[in-house]
PDB file of N, CA and C in Angstrom:
ATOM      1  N   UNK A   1     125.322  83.928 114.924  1.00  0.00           N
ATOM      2  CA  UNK A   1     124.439  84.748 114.111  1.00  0.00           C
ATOM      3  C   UNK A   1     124.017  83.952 112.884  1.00  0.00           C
ATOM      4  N   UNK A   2     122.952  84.025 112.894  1.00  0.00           N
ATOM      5  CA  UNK A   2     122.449  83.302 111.723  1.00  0.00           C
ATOM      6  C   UNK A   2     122.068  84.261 110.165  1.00  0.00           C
ATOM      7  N   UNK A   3     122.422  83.373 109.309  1.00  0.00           N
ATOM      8  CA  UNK A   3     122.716  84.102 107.768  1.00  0.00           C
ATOM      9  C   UNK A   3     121.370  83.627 107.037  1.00  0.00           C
ATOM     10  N   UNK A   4     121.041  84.658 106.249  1.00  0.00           N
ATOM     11  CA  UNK A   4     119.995  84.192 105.424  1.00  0.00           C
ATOM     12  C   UNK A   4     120.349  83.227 104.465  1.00  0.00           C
ATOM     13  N   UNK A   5     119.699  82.303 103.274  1.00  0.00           N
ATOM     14  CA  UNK A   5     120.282  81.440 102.567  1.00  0.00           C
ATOM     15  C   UNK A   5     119.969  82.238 101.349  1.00  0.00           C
ATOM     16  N   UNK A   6     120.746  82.322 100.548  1.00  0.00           N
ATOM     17  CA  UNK A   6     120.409  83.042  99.134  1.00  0.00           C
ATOM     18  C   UNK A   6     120.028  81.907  97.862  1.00  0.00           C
ATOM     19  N   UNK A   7     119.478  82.388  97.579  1.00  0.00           N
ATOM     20  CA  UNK A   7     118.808  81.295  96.522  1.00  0.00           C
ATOM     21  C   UNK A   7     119.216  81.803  95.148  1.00  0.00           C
ATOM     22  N   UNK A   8     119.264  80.649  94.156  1.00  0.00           N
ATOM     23  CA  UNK A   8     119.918  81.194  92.715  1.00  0.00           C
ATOM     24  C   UNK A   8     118.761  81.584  91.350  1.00  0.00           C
ATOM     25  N   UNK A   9     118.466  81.605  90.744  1.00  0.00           N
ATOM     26  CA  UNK A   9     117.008  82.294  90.175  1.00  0.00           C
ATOM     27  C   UNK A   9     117.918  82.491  88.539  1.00  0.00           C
ATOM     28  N   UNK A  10     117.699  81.358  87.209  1.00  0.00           N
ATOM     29  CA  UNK A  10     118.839  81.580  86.342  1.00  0.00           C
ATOM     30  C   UNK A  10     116.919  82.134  85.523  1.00  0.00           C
ATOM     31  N   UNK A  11     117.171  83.750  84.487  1.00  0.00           N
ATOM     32  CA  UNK A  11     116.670  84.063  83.919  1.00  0.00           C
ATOM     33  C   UNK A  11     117.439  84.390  82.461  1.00  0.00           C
ATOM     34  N   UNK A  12     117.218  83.239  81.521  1.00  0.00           N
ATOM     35  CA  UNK A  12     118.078  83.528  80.169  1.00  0.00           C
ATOM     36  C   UNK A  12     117.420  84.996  79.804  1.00  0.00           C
ATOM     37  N   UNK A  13     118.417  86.078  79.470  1.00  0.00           N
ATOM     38  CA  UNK A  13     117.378  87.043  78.802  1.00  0.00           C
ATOM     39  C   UNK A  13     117.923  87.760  77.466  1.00  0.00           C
ATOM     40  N   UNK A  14     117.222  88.675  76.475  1.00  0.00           N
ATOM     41  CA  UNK A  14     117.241  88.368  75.111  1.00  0.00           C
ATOM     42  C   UNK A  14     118.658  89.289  75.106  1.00  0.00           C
ATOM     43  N   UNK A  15     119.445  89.356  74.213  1.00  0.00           N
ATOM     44  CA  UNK A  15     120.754  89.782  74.023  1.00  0.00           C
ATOM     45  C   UNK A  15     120.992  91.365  74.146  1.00  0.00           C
ATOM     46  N   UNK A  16     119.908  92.125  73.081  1.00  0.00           N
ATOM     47  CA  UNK A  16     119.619  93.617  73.671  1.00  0.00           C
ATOM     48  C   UNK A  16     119.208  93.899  75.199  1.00  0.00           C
ATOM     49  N   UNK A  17     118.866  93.411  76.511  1.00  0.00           N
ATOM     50  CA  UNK A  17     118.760  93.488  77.107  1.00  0.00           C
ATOM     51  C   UNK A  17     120.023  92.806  78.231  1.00  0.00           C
ATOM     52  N   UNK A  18     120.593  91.999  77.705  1.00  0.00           N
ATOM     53  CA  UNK A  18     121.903  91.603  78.549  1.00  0.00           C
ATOM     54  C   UNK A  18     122.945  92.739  78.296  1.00  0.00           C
ATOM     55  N   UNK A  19     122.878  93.027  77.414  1.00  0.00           N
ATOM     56  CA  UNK A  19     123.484  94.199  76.460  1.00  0.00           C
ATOM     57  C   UNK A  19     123.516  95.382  77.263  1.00  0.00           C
ATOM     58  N   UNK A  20     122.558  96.001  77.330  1.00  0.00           N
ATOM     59  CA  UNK A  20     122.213  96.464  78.336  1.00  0.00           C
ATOM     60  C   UNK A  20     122.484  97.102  79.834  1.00  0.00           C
ATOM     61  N   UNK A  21     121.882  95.862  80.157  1.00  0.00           N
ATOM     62  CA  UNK A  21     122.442  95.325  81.560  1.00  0.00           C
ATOM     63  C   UNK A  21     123.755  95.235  82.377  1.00  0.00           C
ATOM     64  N   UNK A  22     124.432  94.847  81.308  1.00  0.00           N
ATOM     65  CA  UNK A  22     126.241  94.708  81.099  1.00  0.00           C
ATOM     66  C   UNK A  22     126.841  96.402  81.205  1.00  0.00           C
ATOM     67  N   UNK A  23     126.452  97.489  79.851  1.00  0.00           N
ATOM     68  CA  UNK A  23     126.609  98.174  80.314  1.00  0.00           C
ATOM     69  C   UNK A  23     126.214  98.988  81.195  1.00  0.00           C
ATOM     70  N   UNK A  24     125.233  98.788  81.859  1.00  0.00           N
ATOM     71  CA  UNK A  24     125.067 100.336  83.133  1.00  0.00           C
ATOM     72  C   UNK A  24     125.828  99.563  84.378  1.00  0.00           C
ATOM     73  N   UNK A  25     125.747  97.958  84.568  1.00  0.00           N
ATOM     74  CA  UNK A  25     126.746  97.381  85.368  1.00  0.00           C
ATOM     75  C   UNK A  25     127.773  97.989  85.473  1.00  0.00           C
ATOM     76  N   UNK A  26     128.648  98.033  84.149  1.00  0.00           N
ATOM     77  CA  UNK A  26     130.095  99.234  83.945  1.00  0.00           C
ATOM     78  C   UNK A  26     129.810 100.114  84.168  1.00  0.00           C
ATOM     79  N   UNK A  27     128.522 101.206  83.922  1.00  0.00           N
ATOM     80  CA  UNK A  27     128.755 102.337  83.893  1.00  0.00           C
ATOM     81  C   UNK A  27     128.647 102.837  85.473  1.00  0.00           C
ATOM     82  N   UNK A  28     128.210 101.874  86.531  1.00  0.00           N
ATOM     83  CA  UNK A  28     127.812 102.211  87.724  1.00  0.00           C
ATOM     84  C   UNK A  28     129.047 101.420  88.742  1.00  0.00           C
ATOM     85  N   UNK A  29     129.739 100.794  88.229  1.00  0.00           N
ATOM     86  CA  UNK A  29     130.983 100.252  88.882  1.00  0.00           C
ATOM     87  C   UNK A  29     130.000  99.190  89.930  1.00  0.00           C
ATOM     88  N   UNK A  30     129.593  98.660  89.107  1.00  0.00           N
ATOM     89  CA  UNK A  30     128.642  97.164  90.166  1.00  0.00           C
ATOM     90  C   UNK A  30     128.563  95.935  89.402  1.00  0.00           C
ATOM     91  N   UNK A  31     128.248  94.586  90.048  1.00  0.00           N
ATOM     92  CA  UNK A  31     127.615  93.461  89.543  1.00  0.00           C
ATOM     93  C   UNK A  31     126.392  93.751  89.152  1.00  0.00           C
ATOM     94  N   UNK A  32     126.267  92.988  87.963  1.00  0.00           N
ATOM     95  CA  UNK A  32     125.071  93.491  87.234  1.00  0.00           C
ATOM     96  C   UNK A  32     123.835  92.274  87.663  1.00  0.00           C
ATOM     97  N   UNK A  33     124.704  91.442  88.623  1.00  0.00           N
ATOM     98  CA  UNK A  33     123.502  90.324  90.033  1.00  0.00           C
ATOM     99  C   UNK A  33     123.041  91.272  90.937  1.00  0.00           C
ATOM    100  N   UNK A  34     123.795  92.704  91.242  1.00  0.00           N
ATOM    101  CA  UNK A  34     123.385  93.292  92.411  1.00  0.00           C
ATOM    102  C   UNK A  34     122.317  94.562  91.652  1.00  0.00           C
ATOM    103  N   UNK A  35     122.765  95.186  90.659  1.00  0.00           N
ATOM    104  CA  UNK A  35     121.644  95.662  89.629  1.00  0.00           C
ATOM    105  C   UNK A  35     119.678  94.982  89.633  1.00  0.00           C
ATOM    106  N   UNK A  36     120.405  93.748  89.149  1.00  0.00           N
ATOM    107  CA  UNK A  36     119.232  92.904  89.090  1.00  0.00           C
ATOM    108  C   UNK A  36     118.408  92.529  90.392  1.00  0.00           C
ATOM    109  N   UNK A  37     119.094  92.462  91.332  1.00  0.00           N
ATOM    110  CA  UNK A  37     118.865  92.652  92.545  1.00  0.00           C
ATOM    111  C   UNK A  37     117.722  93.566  92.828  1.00  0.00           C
ATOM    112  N   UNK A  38     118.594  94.776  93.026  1.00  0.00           N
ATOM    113  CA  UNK A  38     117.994  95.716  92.967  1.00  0.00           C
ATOM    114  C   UNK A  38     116.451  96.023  92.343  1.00  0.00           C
ATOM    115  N   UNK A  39     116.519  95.746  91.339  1.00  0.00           N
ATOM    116  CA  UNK A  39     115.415  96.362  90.417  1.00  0.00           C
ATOM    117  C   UNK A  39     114.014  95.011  90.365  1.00  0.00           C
ATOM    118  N   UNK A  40     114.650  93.441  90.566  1.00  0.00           N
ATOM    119  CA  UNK A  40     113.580  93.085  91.671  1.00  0.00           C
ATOM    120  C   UNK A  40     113.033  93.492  92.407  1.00  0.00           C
ATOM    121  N   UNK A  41     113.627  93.648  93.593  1.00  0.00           N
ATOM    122  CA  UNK A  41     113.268  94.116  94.407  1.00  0.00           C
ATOM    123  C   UNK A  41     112.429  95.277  94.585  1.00  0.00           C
ATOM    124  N   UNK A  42     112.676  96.129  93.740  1.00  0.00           N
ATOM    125  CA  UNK A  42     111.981  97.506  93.757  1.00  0.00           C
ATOM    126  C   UNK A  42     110.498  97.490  92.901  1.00  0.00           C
ATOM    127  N   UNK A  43     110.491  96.255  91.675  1.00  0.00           N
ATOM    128  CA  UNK A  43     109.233  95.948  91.167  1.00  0.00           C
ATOM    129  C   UNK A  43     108.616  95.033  91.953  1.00  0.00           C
ATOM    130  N   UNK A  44     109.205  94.289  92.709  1.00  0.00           N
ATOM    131  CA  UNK A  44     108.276  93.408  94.316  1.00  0.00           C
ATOM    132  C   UNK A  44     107.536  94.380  94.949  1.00  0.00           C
ATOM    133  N   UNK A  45     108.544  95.312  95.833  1.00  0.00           N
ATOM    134  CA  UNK A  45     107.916  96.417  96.613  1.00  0.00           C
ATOM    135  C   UNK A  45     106.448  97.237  95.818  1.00  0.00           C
ATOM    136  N   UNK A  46     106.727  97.356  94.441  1.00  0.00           N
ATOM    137  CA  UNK A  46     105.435  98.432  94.001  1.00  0.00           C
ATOM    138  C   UNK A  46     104.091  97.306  93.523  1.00  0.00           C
ATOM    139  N   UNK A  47     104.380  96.366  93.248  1.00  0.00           N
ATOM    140  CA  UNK A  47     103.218  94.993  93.031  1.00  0.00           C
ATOM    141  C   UNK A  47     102.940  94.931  94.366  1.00  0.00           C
ATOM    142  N   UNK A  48     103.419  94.952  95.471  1.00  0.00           N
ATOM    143  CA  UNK A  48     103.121  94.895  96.690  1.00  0.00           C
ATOM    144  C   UNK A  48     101.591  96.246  96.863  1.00  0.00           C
ATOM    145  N   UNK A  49     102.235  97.423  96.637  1.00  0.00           N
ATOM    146  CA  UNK A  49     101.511  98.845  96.714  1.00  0.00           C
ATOM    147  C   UNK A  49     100.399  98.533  95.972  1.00  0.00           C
ATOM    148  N   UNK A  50     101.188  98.152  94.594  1.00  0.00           N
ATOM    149  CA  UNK A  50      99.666  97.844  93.626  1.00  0.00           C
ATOM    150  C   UNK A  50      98.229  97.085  94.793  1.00  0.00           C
ATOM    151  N   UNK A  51      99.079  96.233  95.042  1.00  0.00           N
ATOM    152  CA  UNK A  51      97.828  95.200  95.331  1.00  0.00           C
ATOM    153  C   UNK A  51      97.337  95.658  96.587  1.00  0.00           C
ATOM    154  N   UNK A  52      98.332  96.400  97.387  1.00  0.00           N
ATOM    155  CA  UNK A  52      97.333  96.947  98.533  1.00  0.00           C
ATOM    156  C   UNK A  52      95.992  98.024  97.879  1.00  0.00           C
ATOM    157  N   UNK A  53      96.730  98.702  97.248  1.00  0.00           N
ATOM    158  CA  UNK A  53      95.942  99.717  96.778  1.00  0.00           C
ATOM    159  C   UNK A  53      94.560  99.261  95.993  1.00  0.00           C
ATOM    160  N   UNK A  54      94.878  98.395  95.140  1.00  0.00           N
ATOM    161  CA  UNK A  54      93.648  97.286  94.814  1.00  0.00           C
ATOM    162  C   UNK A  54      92.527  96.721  95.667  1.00  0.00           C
ATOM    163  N   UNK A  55      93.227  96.463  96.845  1.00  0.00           N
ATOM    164  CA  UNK A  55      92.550  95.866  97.833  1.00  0.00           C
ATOM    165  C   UNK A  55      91.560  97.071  98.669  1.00  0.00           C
ATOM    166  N   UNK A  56      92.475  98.327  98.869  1.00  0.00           N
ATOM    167  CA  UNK A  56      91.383  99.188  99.459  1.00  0.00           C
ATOM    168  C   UNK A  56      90.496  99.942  98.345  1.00  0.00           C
ATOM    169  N   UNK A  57      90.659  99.908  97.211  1.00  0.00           N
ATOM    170  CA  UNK A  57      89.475 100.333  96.291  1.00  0.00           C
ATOM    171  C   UNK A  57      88.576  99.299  96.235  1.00  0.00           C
ATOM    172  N   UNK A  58      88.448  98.163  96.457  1.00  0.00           N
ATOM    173  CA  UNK A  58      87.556  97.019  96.294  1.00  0.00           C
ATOM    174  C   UNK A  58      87.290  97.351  97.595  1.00  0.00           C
ATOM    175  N   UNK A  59      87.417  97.575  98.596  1.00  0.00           N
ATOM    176  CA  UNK A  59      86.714  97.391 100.108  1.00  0.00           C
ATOM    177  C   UNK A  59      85.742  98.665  99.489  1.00  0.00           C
ATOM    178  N   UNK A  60      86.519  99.893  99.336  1.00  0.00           N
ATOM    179  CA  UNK A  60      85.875 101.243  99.164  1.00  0.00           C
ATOM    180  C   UNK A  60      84.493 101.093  98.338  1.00  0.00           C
ATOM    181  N   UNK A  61      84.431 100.264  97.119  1.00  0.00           N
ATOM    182  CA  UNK A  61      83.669  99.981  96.124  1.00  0.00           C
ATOM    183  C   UNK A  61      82.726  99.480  97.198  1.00  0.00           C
ATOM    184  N   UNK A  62      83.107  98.133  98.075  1.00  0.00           N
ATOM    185  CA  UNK A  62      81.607  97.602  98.345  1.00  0.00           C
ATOM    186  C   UNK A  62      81.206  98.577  99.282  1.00  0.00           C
ATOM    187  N   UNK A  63      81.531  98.934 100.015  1.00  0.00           N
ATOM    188  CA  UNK A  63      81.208  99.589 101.542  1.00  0.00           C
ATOM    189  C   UNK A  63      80.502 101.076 101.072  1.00  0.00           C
ATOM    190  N   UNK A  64      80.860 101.404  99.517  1.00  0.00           N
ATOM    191  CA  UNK A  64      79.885 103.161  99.195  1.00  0.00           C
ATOM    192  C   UNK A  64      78.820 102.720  99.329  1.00  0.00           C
ATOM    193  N   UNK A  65      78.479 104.047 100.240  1.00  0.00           N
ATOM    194  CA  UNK A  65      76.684 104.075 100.321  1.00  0.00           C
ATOM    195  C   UNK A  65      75.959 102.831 101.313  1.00  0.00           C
ATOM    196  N   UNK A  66      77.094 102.768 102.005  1.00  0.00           N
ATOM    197  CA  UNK A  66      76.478 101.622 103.218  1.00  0.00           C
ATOM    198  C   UNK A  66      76.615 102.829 104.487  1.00  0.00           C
ATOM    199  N   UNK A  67      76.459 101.750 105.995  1.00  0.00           N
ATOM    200  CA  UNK A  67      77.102 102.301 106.528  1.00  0.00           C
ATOM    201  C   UNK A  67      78.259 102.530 107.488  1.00  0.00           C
ATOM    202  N   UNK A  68      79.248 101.338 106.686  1.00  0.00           N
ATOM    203  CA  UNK A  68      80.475 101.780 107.062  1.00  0.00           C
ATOM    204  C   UNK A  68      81.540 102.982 106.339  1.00  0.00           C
ATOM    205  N   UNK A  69      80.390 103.817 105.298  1.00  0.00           N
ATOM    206  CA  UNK A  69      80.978 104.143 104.303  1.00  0.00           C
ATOM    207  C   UNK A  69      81.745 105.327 104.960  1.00  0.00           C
ATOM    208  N   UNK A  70      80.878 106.216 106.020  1.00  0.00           N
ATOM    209  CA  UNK A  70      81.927 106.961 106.489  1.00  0.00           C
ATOM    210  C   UNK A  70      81.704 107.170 107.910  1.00  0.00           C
ATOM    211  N   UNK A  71      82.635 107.226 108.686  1.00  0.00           N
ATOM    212  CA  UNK A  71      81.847 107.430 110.301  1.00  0.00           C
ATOM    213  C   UNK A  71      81.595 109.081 110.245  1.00  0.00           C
ATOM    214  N   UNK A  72      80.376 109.064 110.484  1.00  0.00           N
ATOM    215  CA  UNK A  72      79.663 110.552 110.247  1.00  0.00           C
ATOM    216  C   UNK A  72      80.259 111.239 111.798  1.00  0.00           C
ATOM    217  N   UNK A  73      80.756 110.606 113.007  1.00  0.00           N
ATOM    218  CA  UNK A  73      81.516 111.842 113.756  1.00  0.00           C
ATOM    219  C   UNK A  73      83.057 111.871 113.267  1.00  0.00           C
ATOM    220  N   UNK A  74      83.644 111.060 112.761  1.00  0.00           N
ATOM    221  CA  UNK A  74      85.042 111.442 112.207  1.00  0.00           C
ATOM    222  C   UNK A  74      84.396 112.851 110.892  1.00  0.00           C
ATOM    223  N   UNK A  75      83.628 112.518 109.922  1.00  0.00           N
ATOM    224  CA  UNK A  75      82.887 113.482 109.130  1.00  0.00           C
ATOM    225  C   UNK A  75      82.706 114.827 110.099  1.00  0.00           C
ATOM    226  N   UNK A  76      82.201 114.698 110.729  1.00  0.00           N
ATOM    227  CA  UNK A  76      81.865 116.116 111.657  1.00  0.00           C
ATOM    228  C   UNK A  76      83.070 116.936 111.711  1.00  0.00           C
ATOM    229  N   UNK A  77      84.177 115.827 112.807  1.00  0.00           N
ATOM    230  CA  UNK A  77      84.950 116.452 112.959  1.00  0.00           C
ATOM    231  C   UNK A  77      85.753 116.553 111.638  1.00  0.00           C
ATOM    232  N   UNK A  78      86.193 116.741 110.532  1.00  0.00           N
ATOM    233  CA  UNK A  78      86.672 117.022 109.863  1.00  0.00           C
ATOM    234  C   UNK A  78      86.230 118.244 109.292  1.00  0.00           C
ATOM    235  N   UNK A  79      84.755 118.198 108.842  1.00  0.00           N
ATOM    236  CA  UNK A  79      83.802 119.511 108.903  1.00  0.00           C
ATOM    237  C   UNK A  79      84.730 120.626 109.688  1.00  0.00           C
ATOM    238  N   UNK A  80      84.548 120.749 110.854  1.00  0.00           N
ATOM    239  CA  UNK A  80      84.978 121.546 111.372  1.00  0.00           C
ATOM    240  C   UNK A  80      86.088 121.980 111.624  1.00  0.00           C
ATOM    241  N   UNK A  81      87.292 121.166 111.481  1.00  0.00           N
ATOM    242  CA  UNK A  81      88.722 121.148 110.923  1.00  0.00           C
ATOM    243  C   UNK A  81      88.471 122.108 109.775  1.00  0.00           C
ATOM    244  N   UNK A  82      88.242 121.822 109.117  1.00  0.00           N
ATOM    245  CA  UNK A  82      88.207 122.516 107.781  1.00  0.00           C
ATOM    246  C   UNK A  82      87.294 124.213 107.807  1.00  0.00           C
ATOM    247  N   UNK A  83      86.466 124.154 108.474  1.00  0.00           N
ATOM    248  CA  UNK A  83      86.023 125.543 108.688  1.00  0.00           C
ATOM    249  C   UNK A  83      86.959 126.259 109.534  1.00  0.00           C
ATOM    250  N   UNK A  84      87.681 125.458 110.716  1.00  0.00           N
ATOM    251  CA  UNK A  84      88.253 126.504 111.747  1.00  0.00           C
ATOM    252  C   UNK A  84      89.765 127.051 110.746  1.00  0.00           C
ATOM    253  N   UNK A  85      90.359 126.455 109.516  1.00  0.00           N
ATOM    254  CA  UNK A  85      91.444 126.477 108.544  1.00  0.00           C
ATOM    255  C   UNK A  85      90.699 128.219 107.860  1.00  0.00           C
ATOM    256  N   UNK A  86      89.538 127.816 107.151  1.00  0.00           N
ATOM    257  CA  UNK A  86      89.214 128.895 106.156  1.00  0.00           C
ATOM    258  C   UNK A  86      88.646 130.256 107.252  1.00  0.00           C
ATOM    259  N   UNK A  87      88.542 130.338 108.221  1.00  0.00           N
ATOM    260  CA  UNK A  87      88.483 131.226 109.562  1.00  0.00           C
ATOM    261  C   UNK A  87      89.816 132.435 109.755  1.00  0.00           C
ATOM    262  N   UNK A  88      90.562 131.357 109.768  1.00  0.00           N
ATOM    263  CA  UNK A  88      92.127 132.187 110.252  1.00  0.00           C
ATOM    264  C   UNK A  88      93.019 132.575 109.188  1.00  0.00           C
TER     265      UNK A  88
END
């Protein structure tokens, strides 16, 4: 089985913030590498979202008012989705 290789990443950081860091480490009974871990990781994942989300407002931007802007039978059928809802 093969292991991933972990890589080392040294970030000096300012003393109120090691400070910090140190305690919710204690207060959560963890390494405050696996903290940091963590909270990488979780600002990777949403820069990730960001930039998708970036990416489909820039498609959206060029494509208004063309005509890929909307497929007018997906439109239809939604139309009518929506009437057969306010019906029942």
């Amino acid at each position: 089985m093969k292991t991933a290789t972990a890589h080392n990443f040294h970030v000096p950081l300012p003393a109120g913030v090691y400070s910090r860091l140190r305690s919710e480490a204690e207060r959560q009974h963890k390494p405050a590498t696996q903290l940091v871990k963590q909270v990488v990781e979780y600002w990777l994942d949403e820069q990730e979202k960001l930039a998708l989300h970036e990416e489909i407002a820039c498609y959206a931007a060029e494509v208004a008012r063309t005509g890929d802007d909307l497929d007018e039978q997906l439109e239809a059928a939604s139309l009518e989705h929506l009437a057969g809802e306010k019906q029942s």
